[in-house]
Protein backbone atom coordinates (compact mmCIF):
# COMPACT_ATOMS: atom_id res chain seq x y z
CA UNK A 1 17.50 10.54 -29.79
CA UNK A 2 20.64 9.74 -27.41
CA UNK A 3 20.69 10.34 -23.48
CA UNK A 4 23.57 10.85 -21.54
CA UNK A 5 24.74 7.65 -19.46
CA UNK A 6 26.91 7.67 -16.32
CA UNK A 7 30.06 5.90 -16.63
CA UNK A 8 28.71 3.08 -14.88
CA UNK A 9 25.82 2.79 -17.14
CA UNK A 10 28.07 2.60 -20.14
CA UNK A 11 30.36 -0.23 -18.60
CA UNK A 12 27.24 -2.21 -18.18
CA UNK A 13 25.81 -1.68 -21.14
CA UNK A 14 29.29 -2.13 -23.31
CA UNK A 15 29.36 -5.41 -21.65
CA UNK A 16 25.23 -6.11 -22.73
CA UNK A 17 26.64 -5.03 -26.37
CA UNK A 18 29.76 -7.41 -26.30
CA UNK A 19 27.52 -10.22 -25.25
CA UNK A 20 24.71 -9.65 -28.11
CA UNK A 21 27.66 -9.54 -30.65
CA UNK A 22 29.12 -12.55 -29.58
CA UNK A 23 25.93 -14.37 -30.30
CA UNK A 24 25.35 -12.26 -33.37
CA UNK A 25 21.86 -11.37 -32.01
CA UNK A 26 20.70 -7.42 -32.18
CA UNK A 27 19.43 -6.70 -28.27
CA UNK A 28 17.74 -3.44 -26.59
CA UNK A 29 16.98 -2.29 -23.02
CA UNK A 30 13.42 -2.19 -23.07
CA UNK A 31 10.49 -0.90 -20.57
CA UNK A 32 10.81 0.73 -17.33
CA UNK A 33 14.58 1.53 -17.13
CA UNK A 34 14.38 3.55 -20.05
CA UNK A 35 10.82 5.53 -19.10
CA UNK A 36 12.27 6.05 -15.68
CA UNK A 37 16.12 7.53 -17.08
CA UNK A 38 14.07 9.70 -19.56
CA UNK A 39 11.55 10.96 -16.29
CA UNK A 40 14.77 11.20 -13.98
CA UNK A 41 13.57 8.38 -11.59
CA UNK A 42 16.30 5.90 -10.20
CA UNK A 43 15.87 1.99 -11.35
CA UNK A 44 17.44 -0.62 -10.05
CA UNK A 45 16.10 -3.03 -12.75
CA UNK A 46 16.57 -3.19 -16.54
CA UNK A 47 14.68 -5.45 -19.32
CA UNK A 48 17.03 -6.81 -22.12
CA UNK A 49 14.75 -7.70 -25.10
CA UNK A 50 16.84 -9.55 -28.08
CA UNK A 51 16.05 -10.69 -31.05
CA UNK A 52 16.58 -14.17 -30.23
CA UNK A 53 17.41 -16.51 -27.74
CA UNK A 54 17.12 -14.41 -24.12
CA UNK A 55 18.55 -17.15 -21.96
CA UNK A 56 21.34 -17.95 -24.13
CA UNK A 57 22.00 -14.02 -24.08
CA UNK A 58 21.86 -13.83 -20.01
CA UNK A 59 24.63 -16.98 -20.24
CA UNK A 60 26.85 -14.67 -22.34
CA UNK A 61 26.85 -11.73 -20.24
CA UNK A 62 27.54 -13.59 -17.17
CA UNK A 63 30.36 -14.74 -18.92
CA UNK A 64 31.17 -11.14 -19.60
CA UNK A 65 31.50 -9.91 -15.57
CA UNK A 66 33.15 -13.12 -14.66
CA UNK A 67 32.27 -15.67 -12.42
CA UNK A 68 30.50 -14.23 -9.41
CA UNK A 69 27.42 -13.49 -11.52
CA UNK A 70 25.50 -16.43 -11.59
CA UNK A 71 22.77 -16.93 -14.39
CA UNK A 72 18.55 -17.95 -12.92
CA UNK A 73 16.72 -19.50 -15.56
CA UNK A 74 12.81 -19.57 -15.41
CA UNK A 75 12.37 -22.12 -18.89
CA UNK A 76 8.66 -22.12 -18.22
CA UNK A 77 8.97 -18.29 -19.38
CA UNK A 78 11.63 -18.19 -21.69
CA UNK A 79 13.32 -15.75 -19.30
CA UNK A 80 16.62 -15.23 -17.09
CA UNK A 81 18.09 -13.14 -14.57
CA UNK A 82 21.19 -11.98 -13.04
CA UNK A 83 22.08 -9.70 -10.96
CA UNK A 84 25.51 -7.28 -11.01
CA UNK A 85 26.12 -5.40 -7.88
CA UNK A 86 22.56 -3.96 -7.09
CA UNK A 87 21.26 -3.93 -10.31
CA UNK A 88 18.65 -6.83 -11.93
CA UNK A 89 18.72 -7.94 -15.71
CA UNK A 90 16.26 -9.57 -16.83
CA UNK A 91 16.50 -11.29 -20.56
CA UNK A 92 14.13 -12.27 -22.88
CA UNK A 93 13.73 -12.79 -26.43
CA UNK A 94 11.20 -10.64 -28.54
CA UNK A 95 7.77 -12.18 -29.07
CA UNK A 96 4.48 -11.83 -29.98
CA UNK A 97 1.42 -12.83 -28.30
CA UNK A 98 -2.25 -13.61 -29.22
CA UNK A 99 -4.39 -13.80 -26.31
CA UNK A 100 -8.38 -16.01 -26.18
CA UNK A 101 -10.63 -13.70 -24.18
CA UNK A 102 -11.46 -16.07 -21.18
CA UNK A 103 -7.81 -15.45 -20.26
CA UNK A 104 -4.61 -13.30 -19.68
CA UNK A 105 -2.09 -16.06 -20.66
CA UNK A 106 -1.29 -15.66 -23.84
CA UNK A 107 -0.24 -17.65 -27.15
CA UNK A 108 3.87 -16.67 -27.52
CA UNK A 109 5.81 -17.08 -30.52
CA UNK A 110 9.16 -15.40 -31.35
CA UNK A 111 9.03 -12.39 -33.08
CA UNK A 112 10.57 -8.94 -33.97
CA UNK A 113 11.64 -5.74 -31.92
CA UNK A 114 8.89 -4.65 -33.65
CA UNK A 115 6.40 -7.28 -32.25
CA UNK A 116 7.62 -6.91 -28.78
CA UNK A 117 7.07 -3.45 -28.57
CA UNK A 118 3.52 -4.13 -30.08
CA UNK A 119 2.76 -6.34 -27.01
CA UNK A 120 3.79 -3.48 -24.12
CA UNK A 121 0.89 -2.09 -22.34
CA UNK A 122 1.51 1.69 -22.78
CA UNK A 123 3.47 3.71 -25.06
CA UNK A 124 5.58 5.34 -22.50
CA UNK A 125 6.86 1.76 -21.79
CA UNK A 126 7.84 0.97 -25.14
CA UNK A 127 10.69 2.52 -25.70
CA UNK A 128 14.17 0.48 -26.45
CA UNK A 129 17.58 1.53 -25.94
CA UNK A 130 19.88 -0.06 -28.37
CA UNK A 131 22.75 -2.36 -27.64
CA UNK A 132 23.67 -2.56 -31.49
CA UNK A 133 27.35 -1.08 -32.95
CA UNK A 134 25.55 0.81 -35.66
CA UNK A 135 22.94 2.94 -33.74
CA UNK A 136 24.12 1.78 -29.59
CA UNK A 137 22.76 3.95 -26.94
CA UNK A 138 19.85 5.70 -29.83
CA UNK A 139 17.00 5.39 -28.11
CA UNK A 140 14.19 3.59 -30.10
CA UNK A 141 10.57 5.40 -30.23
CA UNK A 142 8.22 3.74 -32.30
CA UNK A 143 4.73 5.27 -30.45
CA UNK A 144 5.70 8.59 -29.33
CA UNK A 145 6.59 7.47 -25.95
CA UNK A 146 8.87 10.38 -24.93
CA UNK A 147 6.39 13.00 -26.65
CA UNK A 148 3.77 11.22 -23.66
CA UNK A 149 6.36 11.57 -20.99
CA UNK A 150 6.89 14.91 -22.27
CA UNK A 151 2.98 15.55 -22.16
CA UNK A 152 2.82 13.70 -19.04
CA UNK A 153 0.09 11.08 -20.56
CA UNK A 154 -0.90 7.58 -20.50
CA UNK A 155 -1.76 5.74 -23.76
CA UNK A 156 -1.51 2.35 -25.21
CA UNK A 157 0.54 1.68 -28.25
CA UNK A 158 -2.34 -0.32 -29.69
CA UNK A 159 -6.21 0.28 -29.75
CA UNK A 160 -6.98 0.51 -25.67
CA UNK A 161 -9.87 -1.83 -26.11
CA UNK A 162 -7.69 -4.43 -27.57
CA UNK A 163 -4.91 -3.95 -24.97
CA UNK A 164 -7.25 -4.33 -22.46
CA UNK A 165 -8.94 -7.03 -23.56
CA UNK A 166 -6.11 -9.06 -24.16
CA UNK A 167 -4.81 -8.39 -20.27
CA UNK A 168 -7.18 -6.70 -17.90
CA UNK A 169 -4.17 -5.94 -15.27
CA UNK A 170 -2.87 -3.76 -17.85
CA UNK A 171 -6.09 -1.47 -16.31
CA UNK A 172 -4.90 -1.52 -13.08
CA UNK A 173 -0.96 -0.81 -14.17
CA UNK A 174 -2.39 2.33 -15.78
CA UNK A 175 -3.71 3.92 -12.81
CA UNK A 176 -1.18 2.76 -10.76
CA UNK A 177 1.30 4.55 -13.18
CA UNK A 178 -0.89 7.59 -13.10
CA UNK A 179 -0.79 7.77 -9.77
CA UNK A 180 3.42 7.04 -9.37
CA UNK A 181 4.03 9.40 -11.91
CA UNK A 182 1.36 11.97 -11.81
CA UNK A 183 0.67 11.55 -15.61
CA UNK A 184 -2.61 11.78 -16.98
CA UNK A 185 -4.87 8.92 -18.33
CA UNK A 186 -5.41 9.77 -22.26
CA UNK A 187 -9.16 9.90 -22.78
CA UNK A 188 -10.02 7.27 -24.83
CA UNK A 189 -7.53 5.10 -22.80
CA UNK A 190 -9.79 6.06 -19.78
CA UNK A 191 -12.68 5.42 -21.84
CA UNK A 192 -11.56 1.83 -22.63
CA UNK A 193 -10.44 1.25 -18.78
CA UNK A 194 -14.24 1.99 -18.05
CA UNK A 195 -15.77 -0.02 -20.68
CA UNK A 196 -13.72 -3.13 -19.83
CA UNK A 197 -13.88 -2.81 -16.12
CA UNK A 198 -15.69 -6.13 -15.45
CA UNK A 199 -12.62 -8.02 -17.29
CA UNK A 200 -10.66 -7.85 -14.12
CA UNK A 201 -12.33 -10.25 -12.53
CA UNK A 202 -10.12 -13.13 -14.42
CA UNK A 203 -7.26 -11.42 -12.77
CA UNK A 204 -5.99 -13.06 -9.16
CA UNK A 205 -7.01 -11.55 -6.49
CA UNK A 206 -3.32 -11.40 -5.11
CA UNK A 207 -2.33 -9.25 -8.94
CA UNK A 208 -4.93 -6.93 -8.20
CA UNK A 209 -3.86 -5.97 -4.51
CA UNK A 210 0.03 -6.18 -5.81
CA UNK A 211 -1.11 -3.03 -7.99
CA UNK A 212 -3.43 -1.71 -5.39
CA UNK A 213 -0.66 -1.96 -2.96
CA UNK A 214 1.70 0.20 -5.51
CA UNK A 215 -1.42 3.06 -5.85
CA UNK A 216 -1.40 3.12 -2.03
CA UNK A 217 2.19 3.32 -1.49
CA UNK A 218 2.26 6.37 -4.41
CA UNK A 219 3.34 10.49 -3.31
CA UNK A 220 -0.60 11.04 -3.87
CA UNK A 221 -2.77 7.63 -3.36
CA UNK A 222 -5.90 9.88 -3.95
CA UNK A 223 -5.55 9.95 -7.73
CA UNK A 224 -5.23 6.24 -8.39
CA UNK A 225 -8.10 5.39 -5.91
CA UNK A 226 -10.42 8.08 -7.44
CA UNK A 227 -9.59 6.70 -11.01
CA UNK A 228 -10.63 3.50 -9.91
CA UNK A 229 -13.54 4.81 -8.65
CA UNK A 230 -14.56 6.45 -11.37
CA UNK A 231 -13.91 3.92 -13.86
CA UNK A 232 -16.16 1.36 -11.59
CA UNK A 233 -13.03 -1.21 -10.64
CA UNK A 234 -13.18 0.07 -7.01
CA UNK A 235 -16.85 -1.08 -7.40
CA UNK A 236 -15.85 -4.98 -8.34
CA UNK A 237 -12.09 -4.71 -6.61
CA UNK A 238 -12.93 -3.03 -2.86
CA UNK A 239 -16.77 -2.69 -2.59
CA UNK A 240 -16.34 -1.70 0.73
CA UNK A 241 -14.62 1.36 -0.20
CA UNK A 242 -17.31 2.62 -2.66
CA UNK A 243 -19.89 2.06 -0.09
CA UNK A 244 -18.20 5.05 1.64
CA UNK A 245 -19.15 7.63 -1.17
CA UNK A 246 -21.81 9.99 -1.30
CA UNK A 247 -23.04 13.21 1.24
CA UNK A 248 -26.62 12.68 2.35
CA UNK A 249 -28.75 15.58 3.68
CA UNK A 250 -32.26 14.92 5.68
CA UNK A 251 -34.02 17.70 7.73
CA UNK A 252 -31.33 20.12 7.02
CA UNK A 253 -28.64 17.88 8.92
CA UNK A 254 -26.18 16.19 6.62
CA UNK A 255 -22.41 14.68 6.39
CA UNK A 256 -19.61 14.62 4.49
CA UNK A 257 -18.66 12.40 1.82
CA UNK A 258 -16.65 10.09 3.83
CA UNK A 259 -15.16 8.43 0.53
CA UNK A 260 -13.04 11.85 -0.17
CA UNK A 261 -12.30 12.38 3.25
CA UNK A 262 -10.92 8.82 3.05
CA UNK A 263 -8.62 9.61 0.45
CA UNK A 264 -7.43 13.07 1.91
CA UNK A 265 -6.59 11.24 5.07
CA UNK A 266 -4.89 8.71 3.00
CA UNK A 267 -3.05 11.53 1.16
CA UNK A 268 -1.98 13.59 4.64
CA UNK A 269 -0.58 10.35 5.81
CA UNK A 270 1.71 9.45 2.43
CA UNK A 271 3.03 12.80 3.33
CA UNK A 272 4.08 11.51 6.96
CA UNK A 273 5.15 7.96 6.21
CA UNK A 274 5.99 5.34 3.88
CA UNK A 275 4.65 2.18 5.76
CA UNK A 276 2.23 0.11 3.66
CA UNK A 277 0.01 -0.78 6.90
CA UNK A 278 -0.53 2.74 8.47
CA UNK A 279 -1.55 4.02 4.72
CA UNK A 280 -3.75 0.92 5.01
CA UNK A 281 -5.31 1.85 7.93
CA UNK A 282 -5.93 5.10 6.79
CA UNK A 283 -8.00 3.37 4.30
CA UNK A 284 -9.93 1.73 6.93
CA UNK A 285 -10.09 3.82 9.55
CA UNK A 286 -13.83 4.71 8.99
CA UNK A 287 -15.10 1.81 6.40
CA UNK A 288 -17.92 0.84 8.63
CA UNK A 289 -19.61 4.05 8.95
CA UNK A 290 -22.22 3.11 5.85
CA UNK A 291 -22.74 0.10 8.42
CA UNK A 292 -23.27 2.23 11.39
CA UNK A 293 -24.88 5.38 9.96
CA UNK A 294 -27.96 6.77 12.09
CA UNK A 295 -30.20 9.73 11.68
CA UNK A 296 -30.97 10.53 15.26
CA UNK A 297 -33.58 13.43 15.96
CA UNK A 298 -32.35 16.51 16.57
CA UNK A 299 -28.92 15.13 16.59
CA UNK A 300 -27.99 14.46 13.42
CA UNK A 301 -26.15 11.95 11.00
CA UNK A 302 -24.51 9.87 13.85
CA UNK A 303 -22.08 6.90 13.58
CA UNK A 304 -21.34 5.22 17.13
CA UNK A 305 -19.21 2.72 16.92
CA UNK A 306 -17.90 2.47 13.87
CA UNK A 307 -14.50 1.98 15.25
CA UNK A 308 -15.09 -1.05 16.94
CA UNK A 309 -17.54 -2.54 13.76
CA UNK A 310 -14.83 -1.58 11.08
CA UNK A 311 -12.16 -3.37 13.41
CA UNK A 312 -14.43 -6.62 13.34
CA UNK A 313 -14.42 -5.61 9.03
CA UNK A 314 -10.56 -5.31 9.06
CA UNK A 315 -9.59 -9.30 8.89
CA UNK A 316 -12.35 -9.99 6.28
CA UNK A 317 -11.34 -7.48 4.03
CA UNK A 318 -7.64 -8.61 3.89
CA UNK A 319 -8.76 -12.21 3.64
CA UNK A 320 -11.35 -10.73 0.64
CA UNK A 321 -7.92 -9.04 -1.32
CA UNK A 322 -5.40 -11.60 -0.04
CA UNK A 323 -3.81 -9.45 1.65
CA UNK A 324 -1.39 -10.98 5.13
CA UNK A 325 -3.78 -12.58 8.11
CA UNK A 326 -0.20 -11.71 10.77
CA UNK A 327 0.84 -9.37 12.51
CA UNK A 328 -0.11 -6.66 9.44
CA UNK A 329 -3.25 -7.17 9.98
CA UNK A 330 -3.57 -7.19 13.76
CA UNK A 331 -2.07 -3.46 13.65
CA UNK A 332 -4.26 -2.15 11.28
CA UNK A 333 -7.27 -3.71 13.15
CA UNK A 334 -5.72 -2.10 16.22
CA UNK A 335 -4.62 1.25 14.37
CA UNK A 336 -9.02 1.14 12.90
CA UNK A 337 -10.12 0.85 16.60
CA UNK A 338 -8.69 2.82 18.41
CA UNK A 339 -8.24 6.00 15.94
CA UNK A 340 -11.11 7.87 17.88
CA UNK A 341 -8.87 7.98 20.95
CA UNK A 342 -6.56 9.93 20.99
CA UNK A 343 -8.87 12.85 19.33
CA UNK A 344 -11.64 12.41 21.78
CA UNK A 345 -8.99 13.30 24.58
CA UNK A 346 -8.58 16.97 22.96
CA UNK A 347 -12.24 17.23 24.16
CA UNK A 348 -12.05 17.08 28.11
CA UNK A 349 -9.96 17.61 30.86
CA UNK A 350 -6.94 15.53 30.28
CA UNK A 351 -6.57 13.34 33.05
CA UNK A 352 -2.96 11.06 33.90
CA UNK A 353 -5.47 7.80 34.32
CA UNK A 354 -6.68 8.60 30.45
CA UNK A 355 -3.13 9.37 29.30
CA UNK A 356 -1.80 6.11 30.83
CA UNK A 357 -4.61 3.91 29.34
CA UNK A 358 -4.01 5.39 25.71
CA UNK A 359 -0.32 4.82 26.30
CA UNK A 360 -0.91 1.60 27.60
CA UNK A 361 -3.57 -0.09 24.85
CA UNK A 362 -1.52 1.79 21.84
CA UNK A 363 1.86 0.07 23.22
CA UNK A 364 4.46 0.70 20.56
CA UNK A 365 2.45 1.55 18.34
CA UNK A 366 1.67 5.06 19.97
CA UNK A 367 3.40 7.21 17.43
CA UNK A 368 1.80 5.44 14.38
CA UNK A 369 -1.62 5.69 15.87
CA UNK A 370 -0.39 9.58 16.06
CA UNK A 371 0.33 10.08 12.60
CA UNK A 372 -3.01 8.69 11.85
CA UNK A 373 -5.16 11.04 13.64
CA UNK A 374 -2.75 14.04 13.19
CA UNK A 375 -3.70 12.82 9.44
CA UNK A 376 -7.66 12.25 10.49
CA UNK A 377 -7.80 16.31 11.31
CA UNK A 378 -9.48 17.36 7.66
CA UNK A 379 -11.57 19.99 7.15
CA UNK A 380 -11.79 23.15 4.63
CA UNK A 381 -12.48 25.12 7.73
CA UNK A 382 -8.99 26.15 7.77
CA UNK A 383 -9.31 27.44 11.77
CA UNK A 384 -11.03 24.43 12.84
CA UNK A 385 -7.87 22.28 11.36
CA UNK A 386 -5.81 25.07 13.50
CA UNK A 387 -7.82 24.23 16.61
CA UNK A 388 -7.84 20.64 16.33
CA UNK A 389 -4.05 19.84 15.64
CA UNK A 390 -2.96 22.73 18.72
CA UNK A 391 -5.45 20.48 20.85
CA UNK A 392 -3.86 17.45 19.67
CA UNK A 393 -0.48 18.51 20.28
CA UNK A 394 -1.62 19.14 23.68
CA UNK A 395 -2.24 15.52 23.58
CA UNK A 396 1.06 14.56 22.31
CA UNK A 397 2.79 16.70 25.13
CA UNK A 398 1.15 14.84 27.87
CA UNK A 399 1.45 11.28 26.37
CA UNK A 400 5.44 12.10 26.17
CA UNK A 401 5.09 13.69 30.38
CA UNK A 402 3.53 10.29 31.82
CA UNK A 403 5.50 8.31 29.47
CA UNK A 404 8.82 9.53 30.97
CA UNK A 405 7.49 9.63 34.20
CA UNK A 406 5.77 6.28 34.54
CA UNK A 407 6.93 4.18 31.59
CA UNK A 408 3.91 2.89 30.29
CA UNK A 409 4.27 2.03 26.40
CA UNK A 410 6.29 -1.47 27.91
CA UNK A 411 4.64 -1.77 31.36
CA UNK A 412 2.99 -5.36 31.86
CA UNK A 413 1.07 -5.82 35.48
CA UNK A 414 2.78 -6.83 37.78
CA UNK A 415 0.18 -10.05 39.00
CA UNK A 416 -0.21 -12.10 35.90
CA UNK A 417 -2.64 -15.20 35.49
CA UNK A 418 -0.37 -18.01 36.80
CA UNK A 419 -0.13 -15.85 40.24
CA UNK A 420 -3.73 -16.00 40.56
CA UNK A 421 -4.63 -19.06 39.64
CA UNK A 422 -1.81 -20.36 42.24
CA UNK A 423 -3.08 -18.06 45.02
CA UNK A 424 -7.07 -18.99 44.58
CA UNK A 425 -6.47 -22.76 43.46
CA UNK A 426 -8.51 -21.60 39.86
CA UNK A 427 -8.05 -23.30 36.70
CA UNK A 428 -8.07 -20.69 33.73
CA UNK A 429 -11.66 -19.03 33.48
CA UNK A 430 -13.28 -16.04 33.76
CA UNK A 431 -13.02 -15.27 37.40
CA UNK A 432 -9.06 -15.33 36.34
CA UNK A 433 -10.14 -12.35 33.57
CA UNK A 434 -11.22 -10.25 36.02
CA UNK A 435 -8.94 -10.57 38.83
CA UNK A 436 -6.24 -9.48 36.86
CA UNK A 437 -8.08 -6.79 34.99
CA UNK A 438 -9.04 -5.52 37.64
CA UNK A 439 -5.60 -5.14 39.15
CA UNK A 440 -4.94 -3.05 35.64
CA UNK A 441 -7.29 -0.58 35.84
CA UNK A 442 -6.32 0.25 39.52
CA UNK A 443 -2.86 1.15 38.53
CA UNK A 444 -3.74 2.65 35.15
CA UNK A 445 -6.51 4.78 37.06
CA UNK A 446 -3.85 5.71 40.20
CA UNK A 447 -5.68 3.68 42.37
CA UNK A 448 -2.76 1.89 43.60
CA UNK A 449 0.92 2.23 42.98
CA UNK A 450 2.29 -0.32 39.99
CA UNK A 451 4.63 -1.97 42.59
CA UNK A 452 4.66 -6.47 43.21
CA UNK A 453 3.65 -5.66 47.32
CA UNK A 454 0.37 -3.10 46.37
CA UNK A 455 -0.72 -5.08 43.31
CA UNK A 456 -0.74 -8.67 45.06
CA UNK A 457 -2.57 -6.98 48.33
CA UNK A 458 -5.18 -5.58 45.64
CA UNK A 459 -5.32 -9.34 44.25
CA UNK A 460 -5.78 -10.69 47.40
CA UNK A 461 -8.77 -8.35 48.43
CA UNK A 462 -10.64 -8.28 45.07
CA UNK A 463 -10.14 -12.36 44.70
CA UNK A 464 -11.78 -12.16 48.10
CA UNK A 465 -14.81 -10.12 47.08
CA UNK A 466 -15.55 -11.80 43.41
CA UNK A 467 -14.84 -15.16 44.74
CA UNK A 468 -16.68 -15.61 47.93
């Protein structure tokens, strides 16, 4: 089988060709690059497998393009990398690999084409391009891997227990591909994934979350976290998540099954945005409600404050998967807490005071905290998702009205600490706290204007009271 290359392609490649036949070694473009040109995807980065020494290959080809293209050389992995215009080459010789089962690192020795493409994790991602005069640009398919792409299906080129055995991530890629590519998981591959499950737990914590990160960031996040689910690694990976699962029905009152309501609101807002944090937070938004559950007579399934608890959950569950403990995590603690308000406004009289305190405490983030409660509104009640999102665009309206009028998404009071701990003679304490929060709220609620002269006569009377 041949594919058609662009022009550019074919320049880069020539010189791949010209480089292996210098050093008399026979070299492919391996993995991804290939998968991806077959599927129609862009790629920015190709895998050159030889049959031979990789690093001495990436030297040659350098050579090749001239002397802007420097050569990186990782000797710990046998491996190098350069880079020509936007596009990353990696090199490496073929190997094989024998892995001990306490362990992903494996035992490497050099081997054939045929032994590299042994080692890949699926079939789909052993496919070879040639670089060779008497068969260059025949694509090499030992496994069947364009017959999967063609089927749309995930399988390993090996037995699945042995592939997943010998490197537990490969579990995690699998879904992850699934997911990306909206192939299916072949069954017994599935099967295997299940079975071997507990294996990822000699994987790093920061590998896991790379791949979890690449599910999340996926056109439809819902079918890699349901296949982890279902083949338990949510259950050692993100307890916390599988703790959401399950509908439970008592006296006739019950709720829904916040774990797939989870992943539809993570799904809505993949269709909205492509920032890794505000999919996160969709994750979170309601992850303590198993802590805050309550059946409350003739109420119902309640769950009071589970904005505020899952907020307190959102630092120790990125500390738990390694993910950032900056400014990441701060806004999707922020976007967890306050996702309630905005929606709880379409349920009153919308007053200027409320408006200004949302736009206030959301700041710049206002429009992402928007996106996540636009993406919040799920139901199969197809008129109550009408009802909600026309109330909530009532919502939106107003927030834009008192932002132009009063400019509140960068407003800071105008009396800050220093001014009244100078005016009182205080050191910093709590009296200080309250003073100025005080001050705040009045202007936030209308009670004065947000001018220097009304705010510093407010200090100067509410210093009085507390104070004396």
């Amino acid at each position: 089988m041949k594919l058609d290359y662009s022009e550019a392609e074919l320049v880069l490649f020539k010189k791949l060709a010209a480089a292996s036949q210098k050093l008399g070694v026979e070299s492919y473009i391996i993995g991804g690059y290939v998968r991806d040109k077959i599927i129609g995807r862009n790629t920015k980065d190709i895998d050159v497998v030889c049959v031979g020494d990789g690093i001495a290959l990436a030297e040659e080809t350098a050579k090749q393009f001239g002397k802007s293209v420097k050569v990186n050389i990782f000797k710990t992995y046998g491996t190098a990398q350069i880079k020509f215009d936007e596009t990353e080459i990696e090199f490496v010789g073929a190997r094989k690999e024998s892995y001990h089962t306490d362990s992903r690192n494996p035992s490497v020795e050099a081997g054939t084409l045929q032994d590299d493409q042994l080692r890949r994790d699926f079939t789909i991602n052993a496919l070879g391009i040639s670089l060779n005069e008497n068969d260059f640009g025949t694509v090499n398919d030992p496994f069947d891997g364009v017959g999967d792409i063609e089927r749309k299906l995930i399988k390993t080129p090996l037995e699945p227990e042995k592939t997943f055995i010998d490197d537990p991530l490969r579990m995690m890629r699998a879904i992850r591909f699934a997911a990306q590519l909206q192939f299916r998981i072949e069954e017994n591959t599935l099967q295997a994934i299940a079975a071997n499950a507990n294996r990822i737990k000699i994987i790093t914590k920061e590998r896991v979350t790379e791949e979890l990160n690449k599910i999340l960031l996926s056109k439809k996040p819902s079918v890699g976290f349901e296949l982890l689910y279902k083949t338990g690694l949510l259950e050692i990976i993100f307890p916390q998540m599988v703790a959401l699962a399950g509908a439970e029905f008592v006296d006739g009152y019950g709720h829904k099954d916040n774990f797939y309501h989870t992943l539809q609101v993570v799904d809505n807002i993949a269709k909205t945005t492509d920032d890794l944090w505000l999919r996160w937070a969709a994750v979170l938004h309601d992850i303590a409600k198993p802590a805050t559950k309550k059946m409350e007579d003739g109420h119902g399934w309640t769950f009071h404050g589970h904005e505020a608890v899952g907020g307190r959950m959102v630092p120790k569950i990125f500390t738990q998967l390694k993910l950032p403990q900056n400014e990441k995590m701060k806004f999707v603690r922020k976007m967890v807490e306050m996702h309630l308000r905005p929606i709880s406004l379409t349920k009153e009289d919308i007053t200027d005071s409320a408006i200004r305190r949302l736009l206030f405490d959301a700041g710049e983030d206002i429009d992402s905290l928007m996106k996540l409660c636009d993406a919040d509104i799920t139901s199969k009640n197809k008129q109550k998702v009408k009802r909600f999102l026309e109330n909530f665009e009532l919502v939106r309206k107003r927030c834009i009205e008192v932002e132009e009028r009063d400019n509140v998404r960068n407003w800071q009071p105008p009396i800050t600490g220093e001014i009244i701990m100078e005016t009182f003679s205080l050191q910093p304490s709590k009296e200080v706290g309250i003073i100025k929060d005080a001050i705040r709220n009045a202007i936030l609620d209308g009670e004065i204007t947000g001018d220097f002269e009304a705010a510093h006569a407010f200090m100067l009377l509410k210093g009085k009271e507390i104070l004396n």
